[in-house]
C-alpha atoms as a PDB file:
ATOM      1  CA  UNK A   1     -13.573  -8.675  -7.715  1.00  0.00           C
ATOM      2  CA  UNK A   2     -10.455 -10.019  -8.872  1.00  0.00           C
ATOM      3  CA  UNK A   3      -9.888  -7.731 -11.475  1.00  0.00           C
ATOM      4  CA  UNK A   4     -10.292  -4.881  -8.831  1.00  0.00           C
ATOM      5  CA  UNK A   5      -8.362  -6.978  -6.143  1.00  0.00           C
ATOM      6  CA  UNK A   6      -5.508  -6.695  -8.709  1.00  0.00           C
ATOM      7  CA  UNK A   7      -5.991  -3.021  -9.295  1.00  0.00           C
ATOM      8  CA  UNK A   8      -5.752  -2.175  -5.458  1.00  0.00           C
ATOM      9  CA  UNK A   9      -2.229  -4.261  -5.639  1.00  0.00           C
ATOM     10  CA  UNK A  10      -0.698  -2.365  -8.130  1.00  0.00           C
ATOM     11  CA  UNK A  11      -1.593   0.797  -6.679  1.00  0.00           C
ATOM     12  CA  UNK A  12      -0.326  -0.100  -3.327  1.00  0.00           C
ATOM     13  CA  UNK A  13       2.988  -1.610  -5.151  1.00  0.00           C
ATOM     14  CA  UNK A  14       3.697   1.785  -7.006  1.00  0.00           C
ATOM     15  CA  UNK A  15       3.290   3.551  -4.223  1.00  0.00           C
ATOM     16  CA  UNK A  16       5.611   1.791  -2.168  1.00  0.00           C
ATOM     17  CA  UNK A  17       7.935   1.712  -5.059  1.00  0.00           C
ATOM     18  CA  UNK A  18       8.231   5.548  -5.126  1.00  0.00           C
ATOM     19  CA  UNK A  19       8.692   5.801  -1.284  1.00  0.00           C
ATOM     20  CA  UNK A  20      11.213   3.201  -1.405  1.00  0.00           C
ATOM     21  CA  UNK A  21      14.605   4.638   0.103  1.00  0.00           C
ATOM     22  CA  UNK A  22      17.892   3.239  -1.512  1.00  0.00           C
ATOM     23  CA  UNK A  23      20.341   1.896   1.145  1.00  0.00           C
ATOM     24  CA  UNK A  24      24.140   3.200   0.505  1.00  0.00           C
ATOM     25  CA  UNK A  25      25.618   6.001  -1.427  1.00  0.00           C
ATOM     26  CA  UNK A  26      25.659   4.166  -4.636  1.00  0.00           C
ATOM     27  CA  UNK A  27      22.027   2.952  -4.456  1.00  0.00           C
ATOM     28  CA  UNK A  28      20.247  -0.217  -4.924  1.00  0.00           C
ATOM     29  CA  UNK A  29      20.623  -1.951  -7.830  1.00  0.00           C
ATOM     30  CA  UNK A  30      18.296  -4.452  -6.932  1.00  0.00           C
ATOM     31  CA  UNK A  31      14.344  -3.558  -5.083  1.00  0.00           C
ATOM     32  CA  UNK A  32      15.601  -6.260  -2.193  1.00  0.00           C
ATOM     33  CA  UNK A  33      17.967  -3.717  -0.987  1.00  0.00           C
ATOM     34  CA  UNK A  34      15.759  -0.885  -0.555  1.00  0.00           C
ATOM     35  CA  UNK A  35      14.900   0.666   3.041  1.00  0.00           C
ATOM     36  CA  UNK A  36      11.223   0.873   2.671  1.00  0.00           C
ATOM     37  CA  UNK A  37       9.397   0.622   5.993  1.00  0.00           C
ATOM     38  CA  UNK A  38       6.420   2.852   5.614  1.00  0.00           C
ATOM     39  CA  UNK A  39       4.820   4.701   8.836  1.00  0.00           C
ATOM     40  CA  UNK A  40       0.907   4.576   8.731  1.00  0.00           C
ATOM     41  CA  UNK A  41       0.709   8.042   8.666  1.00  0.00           C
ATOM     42  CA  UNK A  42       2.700   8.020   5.286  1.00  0.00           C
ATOM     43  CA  UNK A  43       0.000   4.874   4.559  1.00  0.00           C
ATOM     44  CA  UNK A  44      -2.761   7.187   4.644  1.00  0.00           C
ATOM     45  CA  UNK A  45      -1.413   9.238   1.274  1.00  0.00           C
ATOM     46  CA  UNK A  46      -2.214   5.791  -0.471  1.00  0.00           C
ATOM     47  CA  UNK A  47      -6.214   6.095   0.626  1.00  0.00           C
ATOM     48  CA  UNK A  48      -5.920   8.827  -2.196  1.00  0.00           C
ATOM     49  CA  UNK A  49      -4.840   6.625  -5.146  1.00  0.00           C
ATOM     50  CA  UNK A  50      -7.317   3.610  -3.580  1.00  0.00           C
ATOM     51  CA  UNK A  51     -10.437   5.595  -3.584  1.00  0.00           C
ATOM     52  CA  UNK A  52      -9.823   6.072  -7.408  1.00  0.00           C
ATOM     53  CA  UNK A  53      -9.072   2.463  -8.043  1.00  0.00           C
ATOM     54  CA  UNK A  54     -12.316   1.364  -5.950  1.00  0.00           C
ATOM     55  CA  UNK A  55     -14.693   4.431  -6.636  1.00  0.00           C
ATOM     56  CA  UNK A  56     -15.245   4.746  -3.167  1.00  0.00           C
ATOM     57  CA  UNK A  57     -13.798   6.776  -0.147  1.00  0.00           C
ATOM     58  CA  UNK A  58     -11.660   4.232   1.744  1.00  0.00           C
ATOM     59  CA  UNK A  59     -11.943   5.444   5.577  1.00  0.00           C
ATOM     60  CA  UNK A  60      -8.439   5.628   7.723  1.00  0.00           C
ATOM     61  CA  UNK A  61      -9.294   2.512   9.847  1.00  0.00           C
ATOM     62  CA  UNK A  62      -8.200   0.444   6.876  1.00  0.00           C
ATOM     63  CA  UNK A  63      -3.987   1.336   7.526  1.00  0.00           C
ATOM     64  CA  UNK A  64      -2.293  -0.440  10.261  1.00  0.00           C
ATOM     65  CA  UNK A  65      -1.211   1.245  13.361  1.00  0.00           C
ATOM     66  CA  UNK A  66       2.406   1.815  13.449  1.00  0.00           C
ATOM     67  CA  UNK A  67       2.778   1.337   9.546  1.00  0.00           C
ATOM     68  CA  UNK A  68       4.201  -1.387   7.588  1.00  0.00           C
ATOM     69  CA  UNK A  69       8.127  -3.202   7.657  1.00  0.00           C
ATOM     70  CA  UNK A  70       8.070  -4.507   4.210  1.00  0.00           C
ATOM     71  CA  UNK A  71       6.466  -4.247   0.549  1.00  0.00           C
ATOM     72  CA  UNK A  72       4.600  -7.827   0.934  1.00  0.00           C
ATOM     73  CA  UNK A  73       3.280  -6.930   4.321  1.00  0.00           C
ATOM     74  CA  UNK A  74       1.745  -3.299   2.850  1.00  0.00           C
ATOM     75  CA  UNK A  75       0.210  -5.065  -0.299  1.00  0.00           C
ATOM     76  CA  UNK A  76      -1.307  -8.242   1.585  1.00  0.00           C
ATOM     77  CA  UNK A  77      -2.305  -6.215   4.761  1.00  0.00           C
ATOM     78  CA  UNK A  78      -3.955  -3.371   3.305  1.00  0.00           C
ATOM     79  CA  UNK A  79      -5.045  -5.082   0.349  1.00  0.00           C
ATOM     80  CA  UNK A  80      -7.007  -7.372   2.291  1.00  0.00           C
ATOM     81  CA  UNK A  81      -8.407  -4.166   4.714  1.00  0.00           C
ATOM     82  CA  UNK A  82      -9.424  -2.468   1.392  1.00  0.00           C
ATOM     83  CA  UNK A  83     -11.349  -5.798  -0.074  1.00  0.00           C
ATOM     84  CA  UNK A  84     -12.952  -6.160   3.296  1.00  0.00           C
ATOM     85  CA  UNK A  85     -14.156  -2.722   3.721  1.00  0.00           C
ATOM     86  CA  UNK A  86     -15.596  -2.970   0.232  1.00  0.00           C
ATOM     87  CA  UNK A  87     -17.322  -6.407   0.671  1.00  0.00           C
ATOM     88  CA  UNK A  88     -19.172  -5.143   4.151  1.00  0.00           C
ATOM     89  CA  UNK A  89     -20.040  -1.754   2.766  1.00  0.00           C
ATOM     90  CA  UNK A  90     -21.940  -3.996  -0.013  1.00  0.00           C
END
């Protein structure tokens, strides 16, 4: 589970990463200064890439109303939803 627990956290880290909105007209050089706040409908385009990792259809219930305000809040949150649902389906 850990090696799949890892798998889910990459996923969810690239697709923040290519959602991520630079702040400025020079852009960030660094991810901390990126604008990435992520509405849950957005979130739901990641169920895509998860049901890949996990070989499984990952339901909509698993994204957080109203989205998510940072990188480490998407990854831990839904990370955690995703495990669950997989551990209970089981």
């Amino acid at each position: 589970m850990v090696d799949l627990n890892d798998s889910i956290r990459d996923a969810l880290g690239r697709f923040w990463d290519e959602r991520a909105l630079p702040i400025g007209p020079g852009g960030a050089e660094i991810v901390d200064d990126l604008i990435a706040p992520v509405e849950s409908l957005t979130a739901v385009e990641v169920l895509v890439e998860l049901d890949a990792v996990v070989g499984n259809r990952i339901p909509n219930s698993v994204i957080q109303a109203g989205g998510y305000n940072s990188k480490d809040e998407f990854i831990e949150k839904l990370s955690a939803k995703v495990i669950e649902f997989i551990e209970n389906k089981s």
